[in-house]
PDB file of N, CA and C in Angstrom:
ATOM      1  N   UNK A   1     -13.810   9.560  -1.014  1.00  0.00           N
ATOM      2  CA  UNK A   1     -13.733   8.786  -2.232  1.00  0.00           C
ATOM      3  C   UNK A   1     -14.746   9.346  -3.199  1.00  0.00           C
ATOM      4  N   UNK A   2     -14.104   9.445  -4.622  1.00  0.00           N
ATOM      5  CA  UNK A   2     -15.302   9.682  -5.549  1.00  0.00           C
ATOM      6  C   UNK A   2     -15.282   8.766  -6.256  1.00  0.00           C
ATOM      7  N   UNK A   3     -16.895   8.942  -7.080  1.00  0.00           N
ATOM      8  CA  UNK A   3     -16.876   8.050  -8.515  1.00  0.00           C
ATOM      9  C   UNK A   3     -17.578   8.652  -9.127  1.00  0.00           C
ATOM     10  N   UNK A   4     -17.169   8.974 -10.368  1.00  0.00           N
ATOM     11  CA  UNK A   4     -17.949   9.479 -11.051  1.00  0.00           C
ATOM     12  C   UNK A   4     -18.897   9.120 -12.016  1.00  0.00           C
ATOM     13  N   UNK A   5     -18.990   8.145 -12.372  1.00  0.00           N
ATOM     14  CA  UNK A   5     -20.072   6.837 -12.836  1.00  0.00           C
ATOM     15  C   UNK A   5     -19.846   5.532 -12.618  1.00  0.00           C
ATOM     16  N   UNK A   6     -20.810   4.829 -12.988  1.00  0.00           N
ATOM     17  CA  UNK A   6     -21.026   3.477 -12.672  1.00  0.00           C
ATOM     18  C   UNK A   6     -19.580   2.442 -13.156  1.00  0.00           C
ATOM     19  N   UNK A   7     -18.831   3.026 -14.130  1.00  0.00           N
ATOM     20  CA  UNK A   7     -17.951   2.193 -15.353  1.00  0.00           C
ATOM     21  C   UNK A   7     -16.618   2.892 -14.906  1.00  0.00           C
ATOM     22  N   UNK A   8     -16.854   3.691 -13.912  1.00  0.00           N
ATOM     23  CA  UNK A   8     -15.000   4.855 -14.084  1.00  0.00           C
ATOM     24  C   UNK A   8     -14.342   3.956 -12.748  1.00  0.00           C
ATOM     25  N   UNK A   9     -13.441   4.403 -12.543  1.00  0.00           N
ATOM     26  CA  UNK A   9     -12.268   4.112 -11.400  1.00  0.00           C
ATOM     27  C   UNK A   9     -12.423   4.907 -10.425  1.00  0.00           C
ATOM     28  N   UNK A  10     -12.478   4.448  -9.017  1.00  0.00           N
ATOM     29  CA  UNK A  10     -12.761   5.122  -8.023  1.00  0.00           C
ATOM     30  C   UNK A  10     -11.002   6.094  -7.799  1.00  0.00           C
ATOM     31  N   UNK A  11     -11.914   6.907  -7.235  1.00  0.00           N
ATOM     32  CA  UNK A  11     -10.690   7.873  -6.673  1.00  0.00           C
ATOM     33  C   UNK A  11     -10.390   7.791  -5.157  1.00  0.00           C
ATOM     34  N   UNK A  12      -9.603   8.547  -4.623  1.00  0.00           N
ATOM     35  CA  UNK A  12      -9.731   8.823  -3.451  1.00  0.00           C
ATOM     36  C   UNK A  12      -9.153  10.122  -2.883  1.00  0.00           C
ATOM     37  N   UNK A  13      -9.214  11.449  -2.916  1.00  0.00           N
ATOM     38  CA  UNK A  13      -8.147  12.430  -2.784  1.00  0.00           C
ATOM     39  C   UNK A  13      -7.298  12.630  -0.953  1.00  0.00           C
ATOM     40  N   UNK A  14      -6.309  12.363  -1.519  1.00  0.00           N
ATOM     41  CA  UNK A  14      -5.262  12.628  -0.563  1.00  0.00           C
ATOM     42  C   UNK A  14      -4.585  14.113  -0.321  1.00  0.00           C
ATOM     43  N   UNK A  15      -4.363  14.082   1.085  1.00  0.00           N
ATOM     44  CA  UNK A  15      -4.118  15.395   1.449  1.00  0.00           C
ATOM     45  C   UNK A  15      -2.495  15.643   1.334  1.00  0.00           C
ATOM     46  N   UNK A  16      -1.968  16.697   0.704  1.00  0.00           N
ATOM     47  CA  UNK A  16      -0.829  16.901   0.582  1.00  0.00           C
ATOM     48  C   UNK A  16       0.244  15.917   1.599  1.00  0.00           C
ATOM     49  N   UNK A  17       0.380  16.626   2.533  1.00  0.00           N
ATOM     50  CA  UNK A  17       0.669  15.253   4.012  1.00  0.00           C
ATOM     51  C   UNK A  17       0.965  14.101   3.827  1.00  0.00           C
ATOM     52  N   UNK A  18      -0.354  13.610   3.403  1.00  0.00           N
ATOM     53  CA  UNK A  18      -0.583  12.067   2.764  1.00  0.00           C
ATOM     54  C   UNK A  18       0.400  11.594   1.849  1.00  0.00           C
ATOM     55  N   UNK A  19       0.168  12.133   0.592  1.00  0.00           N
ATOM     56  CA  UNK A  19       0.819  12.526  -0.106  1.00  0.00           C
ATOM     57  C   UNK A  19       2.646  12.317  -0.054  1.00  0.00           C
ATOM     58  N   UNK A  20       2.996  13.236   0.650  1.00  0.00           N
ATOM     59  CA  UNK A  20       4.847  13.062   0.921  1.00  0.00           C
ATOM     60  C   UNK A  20       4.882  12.166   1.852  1.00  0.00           C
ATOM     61  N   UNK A  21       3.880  11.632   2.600  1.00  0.00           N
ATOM     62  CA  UNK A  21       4.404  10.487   3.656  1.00  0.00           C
ATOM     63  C   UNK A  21       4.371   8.968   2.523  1.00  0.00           C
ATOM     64  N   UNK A  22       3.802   8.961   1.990  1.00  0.00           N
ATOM     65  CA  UNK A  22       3.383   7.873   1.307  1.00  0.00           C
ATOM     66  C   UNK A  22       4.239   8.041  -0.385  1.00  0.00           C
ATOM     67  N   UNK A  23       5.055   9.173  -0.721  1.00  0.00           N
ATOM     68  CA  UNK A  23       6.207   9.079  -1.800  1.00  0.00           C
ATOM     69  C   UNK A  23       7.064   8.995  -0.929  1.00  0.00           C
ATOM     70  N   UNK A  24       7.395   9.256   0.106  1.00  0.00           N
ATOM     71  CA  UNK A  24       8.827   8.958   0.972  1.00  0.00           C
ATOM     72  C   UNK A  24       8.910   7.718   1.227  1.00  0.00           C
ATOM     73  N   UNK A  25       7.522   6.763   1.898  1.00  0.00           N
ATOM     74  CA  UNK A  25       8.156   5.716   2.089  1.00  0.00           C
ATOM     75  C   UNK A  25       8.542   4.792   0.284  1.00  0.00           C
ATOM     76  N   UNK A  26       7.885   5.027  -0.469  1.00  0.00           N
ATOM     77  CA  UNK A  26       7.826   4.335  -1.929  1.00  0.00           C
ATOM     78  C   UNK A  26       9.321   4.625  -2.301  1.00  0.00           C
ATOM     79  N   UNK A  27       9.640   5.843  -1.877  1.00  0.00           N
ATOM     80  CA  UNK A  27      11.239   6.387  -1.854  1.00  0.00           C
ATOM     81  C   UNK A  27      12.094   5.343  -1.942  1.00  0.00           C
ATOM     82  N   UNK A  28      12.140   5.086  -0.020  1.00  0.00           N
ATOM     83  CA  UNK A  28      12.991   4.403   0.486  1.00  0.00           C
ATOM     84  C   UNK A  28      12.937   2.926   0.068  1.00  0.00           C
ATOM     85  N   UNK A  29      11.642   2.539  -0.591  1.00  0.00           N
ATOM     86  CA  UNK A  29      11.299   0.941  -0.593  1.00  0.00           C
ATOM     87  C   UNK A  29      11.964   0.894  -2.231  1.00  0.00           C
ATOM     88  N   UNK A  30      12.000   2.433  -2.997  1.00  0.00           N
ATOM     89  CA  UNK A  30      12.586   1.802  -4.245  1.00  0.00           C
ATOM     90  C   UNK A  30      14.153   1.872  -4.275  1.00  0.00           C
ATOM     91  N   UNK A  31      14.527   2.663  -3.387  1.00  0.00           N
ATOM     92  CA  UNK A  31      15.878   2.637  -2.909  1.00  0.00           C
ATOM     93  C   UNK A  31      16.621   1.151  -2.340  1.00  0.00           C
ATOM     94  N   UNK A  32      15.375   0.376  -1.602  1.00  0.00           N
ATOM     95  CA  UNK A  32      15.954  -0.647  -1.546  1.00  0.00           C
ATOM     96  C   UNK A  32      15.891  -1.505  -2.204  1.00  0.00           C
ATOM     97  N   UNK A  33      14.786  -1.491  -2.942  1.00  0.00           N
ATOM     98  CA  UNK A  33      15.042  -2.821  -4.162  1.00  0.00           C
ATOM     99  C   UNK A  33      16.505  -2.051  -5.610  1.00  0.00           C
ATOM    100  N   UNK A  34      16.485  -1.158  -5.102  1.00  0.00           N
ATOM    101  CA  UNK A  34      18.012  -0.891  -5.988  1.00  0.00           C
ATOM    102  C   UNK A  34      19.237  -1.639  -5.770  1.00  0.00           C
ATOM    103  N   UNK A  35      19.190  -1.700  -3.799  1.00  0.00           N
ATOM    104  CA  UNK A  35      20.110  -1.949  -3.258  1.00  0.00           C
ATOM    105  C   UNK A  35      20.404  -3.306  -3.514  1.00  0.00           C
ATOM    106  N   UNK A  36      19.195  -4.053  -3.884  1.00  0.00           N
ATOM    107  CA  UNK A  36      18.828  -5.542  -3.720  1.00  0.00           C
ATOM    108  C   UNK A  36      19.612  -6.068  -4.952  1.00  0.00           C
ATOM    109  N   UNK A  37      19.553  -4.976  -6.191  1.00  0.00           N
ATOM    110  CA  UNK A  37      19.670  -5.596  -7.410  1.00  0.00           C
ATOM    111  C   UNK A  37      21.161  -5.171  -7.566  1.00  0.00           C
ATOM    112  N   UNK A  38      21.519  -4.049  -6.874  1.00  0.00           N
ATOM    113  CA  UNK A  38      22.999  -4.030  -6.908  1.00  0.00           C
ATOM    114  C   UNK A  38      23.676  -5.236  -6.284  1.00  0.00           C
ATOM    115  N   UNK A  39      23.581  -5.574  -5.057  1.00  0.00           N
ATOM    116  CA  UNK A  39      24.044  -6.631  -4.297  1.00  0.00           C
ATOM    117  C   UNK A  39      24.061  -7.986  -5.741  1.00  0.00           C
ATOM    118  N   UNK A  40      23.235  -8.039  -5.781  1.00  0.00           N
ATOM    119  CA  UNK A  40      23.137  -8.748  -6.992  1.00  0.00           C
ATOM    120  C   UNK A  40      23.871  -9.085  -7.903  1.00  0.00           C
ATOM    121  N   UNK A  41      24.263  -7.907  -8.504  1.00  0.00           N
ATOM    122  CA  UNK A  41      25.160  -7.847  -9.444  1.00  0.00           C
ATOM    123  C   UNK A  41      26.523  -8.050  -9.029  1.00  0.00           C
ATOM    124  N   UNK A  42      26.439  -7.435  -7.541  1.00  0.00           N
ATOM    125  CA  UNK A  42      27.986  -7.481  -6.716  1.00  0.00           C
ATOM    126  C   UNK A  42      28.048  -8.957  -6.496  1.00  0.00           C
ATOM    127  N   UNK A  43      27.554  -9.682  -6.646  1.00  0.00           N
ATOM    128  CA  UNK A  43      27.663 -11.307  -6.259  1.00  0.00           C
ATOM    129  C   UNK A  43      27.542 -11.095  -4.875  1.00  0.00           C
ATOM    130  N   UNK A  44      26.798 -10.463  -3.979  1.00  0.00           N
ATOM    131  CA  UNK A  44      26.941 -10.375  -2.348  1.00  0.00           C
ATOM    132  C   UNK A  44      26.131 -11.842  -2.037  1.00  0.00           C
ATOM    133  N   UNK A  45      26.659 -12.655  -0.926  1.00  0.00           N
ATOM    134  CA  UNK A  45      26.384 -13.247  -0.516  1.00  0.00           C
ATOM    135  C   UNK A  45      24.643 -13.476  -0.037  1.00  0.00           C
ATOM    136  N   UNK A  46      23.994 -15.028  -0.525  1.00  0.00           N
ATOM    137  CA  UNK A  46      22.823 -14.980  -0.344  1.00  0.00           C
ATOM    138  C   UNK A  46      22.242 -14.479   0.882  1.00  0.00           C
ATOM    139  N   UNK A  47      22.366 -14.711   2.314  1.00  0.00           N
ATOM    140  CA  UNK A  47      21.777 -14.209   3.622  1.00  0.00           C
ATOM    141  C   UNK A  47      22.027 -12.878   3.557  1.00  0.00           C
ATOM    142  N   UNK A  48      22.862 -12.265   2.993  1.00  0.00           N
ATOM    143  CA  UNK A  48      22.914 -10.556   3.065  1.00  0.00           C
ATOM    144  C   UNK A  48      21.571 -10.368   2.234  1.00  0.00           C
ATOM    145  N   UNK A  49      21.828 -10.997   1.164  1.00  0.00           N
ATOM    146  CA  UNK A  49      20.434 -10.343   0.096  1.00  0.00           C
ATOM    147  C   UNK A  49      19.206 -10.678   0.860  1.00  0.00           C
ATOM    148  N   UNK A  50      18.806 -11.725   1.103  1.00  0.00           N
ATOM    149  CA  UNK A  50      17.813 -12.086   2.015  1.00  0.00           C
ATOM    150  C   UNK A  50      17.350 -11.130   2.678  1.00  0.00           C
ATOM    151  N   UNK A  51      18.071 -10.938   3.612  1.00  0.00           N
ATOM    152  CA  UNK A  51      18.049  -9.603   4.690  1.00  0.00           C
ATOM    153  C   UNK A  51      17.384  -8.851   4.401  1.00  0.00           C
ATOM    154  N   UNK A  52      17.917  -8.220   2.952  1.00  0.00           N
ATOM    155  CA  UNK A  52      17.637  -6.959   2.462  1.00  0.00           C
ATOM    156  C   UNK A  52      15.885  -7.371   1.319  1.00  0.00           C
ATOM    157  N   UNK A  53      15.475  -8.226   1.025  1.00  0.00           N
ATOM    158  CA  UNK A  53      14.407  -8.523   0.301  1.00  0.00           C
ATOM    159  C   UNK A  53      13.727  -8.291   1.920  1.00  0.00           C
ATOM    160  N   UNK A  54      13.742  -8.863   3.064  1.00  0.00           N
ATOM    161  CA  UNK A  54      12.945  -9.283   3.834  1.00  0.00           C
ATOM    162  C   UNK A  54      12.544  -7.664   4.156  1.00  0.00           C
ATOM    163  N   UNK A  55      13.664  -6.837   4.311  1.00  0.00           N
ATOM    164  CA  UNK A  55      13.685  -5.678   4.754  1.00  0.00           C
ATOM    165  C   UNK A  55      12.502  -4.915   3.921  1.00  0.00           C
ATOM    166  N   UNK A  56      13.053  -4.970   2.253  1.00  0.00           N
ATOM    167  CA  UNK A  56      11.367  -4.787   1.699  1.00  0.00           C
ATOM    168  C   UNK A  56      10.486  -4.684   1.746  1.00  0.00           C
ATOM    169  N   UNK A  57      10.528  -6.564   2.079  1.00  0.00           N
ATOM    170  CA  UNK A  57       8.773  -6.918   1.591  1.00  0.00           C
ATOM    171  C   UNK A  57       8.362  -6.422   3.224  1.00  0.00           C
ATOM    172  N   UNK A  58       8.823  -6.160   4.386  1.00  0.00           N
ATOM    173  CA  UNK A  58       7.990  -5.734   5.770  1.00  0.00           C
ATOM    174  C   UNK A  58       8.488  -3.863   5.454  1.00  0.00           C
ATOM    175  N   UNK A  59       8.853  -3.504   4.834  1.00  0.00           N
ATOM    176  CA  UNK A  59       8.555  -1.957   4.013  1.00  0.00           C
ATOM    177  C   UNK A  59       6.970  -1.969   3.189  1.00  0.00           C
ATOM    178  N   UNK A  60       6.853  -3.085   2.121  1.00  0.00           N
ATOM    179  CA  UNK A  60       5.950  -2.590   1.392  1.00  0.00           C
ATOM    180  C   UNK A  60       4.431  -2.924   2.323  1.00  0.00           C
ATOM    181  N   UNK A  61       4.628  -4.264   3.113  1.00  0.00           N
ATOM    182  CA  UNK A  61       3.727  -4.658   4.078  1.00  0.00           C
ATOM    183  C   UNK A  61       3.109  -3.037   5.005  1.00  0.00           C
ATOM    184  N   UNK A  62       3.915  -2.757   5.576  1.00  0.00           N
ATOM    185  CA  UNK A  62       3.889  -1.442   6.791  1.00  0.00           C
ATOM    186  C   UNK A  62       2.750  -0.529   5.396  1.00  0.00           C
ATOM    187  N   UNK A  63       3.580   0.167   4.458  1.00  0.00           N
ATOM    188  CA  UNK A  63       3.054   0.909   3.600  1.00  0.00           C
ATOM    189  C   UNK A  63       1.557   0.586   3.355  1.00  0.00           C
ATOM    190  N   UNK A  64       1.188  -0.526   3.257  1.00  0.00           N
ATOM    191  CA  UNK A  64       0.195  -1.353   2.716  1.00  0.00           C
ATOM    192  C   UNK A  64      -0.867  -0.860   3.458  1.00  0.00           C
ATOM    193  N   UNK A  65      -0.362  -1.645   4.631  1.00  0.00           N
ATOM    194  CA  UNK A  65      -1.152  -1.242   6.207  1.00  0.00           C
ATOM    195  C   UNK A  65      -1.259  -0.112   6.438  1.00  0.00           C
ATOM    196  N   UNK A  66      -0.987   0.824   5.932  1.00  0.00           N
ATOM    197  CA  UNK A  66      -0.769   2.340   6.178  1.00  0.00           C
ATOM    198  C   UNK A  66      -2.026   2.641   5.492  1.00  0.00           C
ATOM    199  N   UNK A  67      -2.385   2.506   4.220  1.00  0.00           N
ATOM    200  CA  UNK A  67      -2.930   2.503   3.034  1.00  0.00           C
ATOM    201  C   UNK A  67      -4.074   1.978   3.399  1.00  0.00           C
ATOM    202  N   UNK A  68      -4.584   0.834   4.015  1.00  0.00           N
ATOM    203  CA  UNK A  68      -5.518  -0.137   4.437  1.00  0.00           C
ATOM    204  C   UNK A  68      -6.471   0.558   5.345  1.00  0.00           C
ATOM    205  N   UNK A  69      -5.770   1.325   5.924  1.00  0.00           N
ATOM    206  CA  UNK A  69      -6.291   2.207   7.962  1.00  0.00           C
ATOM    207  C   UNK A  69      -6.651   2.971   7.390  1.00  0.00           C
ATOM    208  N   UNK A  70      -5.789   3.691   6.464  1.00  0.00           N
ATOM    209  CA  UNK A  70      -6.965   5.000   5.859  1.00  0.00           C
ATOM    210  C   UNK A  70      -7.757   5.136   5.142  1.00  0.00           C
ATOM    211  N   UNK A  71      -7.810   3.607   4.109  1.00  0.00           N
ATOM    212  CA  UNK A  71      -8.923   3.508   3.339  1.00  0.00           C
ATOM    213  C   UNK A  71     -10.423   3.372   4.798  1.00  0.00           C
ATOM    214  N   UNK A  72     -10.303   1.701   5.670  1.00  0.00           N
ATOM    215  CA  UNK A  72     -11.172   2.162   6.364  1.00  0.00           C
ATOM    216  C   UNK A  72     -11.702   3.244   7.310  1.00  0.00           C
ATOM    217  N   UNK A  73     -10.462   3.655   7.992  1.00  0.00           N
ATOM    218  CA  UNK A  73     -11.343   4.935   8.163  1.00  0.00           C
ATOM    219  C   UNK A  73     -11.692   6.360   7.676  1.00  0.00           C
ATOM    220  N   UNK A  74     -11.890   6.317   6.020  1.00  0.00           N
ATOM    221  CA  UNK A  74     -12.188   7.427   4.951  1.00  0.00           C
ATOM    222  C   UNK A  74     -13.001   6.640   4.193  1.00  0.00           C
ATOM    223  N   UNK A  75     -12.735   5.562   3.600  1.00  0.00           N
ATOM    224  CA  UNK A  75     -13.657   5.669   2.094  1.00  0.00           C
ATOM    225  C   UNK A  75     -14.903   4.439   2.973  1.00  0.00           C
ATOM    226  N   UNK A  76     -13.932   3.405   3.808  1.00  0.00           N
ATOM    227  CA  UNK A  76     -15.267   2.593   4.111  1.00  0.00           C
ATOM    228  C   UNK A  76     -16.356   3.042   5.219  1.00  0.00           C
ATOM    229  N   UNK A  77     -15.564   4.394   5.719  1.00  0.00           N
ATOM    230  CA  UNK A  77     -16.719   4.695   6.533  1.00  0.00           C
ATOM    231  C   UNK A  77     -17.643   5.674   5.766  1.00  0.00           C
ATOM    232  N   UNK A  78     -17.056   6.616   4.898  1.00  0.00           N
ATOM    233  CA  UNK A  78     -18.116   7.352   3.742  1.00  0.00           C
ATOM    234  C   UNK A  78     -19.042   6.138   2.698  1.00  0.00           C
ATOM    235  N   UNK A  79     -18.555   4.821   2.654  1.00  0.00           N
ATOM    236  CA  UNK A  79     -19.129   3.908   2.097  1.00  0.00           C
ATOM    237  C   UNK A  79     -20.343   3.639   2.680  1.00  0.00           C
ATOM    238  N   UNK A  80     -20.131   3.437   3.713  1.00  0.00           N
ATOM    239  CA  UNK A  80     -21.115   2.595   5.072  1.00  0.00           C
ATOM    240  C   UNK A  80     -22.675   3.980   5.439  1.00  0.00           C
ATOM    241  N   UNK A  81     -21.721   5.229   5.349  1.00  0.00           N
ATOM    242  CA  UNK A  81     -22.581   6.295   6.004  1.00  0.00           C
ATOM    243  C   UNK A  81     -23.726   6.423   4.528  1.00  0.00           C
ATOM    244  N   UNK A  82     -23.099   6.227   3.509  1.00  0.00           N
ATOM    245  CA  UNK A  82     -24.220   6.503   2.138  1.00  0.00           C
ATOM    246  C   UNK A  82     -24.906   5.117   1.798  1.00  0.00           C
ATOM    247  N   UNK A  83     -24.835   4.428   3.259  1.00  0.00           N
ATOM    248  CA  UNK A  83     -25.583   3.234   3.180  1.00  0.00           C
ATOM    249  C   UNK A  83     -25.368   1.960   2.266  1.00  0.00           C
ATOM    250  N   UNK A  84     -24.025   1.763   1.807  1.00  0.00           N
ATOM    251  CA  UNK A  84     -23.540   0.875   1.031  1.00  0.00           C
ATOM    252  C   UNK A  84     -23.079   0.039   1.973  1.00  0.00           C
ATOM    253  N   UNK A  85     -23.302  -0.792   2.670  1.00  0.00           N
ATOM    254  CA  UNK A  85     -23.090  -1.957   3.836  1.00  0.00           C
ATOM    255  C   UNK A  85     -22.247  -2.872   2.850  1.00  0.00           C
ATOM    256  N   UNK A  86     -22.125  -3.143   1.546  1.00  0.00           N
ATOM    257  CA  UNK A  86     -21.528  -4.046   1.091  1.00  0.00           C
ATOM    258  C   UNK A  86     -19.640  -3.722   1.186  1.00  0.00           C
ATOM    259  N   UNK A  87     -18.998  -2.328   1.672  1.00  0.00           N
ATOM    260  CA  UNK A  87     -17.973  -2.117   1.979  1.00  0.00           C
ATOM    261  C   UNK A  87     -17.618  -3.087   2.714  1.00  0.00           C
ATOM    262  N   UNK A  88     -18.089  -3.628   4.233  1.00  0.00           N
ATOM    263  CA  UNK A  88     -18.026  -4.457   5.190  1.00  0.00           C
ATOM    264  C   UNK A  88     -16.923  -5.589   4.134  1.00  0.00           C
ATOM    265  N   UNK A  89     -17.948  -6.131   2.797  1.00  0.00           N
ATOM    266  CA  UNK A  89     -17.741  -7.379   2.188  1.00  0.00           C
ATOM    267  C   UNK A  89     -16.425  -7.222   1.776  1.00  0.00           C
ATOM    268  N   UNK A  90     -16.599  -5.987   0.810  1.00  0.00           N
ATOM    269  CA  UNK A  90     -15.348  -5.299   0.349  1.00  0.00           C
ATOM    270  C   UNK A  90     -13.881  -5.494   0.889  1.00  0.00           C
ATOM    271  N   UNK A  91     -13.868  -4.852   2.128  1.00  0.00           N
ATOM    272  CA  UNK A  91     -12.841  -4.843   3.045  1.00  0.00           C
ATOM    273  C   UNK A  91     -12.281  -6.198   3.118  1.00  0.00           C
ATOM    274  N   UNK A  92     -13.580  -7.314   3.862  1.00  0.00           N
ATOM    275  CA  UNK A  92     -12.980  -8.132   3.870  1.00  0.00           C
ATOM    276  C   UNK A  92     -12.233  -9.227   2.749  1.00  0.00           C
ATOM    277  N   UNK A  93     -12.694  -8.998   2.004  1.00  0.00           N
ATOM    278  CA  UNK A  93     -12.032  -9.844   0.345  1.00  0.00           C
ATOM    279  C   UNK A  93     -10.753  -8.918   0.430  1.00  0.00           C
ATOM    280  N   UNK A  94     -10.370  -7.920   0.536  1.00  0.00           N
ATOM    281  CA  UNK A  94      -9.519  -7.040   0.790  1.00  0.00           C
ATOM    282  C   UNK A  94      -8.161  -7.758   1.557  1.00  0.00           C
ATOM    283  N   UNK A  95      -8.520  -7.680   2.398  1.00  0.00           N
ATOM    284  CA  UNK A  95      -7.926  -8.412   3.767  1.00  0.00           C
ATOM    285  C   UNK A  95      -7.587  -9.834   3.515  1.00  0.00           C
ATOM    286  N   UNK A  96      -8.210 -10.978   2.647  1.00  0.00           N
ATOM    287  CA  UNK A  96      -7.391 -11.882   2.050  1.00  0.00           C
ATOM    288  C   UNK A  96      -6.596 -11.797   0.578  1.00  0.00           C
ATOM    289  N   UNK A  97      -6.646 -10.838   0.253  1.00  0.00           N
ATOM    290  CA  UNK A  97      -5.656 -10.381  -1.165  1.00  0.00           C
ATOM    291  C   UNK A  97      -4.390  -9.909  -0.621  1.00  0.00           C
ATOM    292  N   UNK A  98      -4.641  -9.272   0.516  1.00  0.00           N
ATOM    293  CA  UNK A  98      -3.443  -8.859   0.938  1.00  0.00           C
ATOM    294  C   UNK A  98      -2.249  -9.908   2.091  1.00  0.00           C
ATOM    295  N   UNK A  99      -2.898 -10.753   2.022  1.00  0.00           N
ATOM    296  CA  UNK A  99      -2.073 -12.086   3.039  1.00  0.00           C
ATOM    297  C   UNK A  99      -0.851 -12.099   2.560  1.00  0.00           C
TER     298      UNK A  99
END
């Protein structure tokens, strides 16, 4: 993770890898909210659509969690090692935003 002053937006650089695993799944998750809004339009029956929102939101969840594991083990452990213990806090306020 960088920052480059006190007032900027933290970064974090991702490794190519990273990278296409994490546009593939955004891929498939915008592929399905396409699907969602077509159904939609098709008048498809509510429990089909359901299905397919639920299918989503445990897509964007997984992604999330994906996102979460590598923040702690990259930025909160480079946090922790440059002696910023307040990551700990971080994380956890973290962890109820994401409920």
């Amino acid at each position: 993770m960088k920052k480059n002053c006190e007032n900027c937006i933290k970064s974090k650089h991702r490794t190519l890898e990273e990278k296409k695993d994490l546009t593939r799944r955004l891929k498939i998750i915008s592929g399905q909210v396409s699907g969602i809004q077509q159904m939609i339009d098709n008048d498809r029956y509510c429990d089909e659509v359901l299905l397919q929102v639920a299918s989503a939101t445990n897509a964007l969840k997984s992604l999330g969690n994906e996102i979460l594991k590598s923040h702690m083990k990259s930025c909160m452990v480079e946090e922790i090692n440059d002696g910023n213990l307040d990551a700990v806090d971080d994380v956890l306020v973290l962890f109820g935003k994401l409920k």
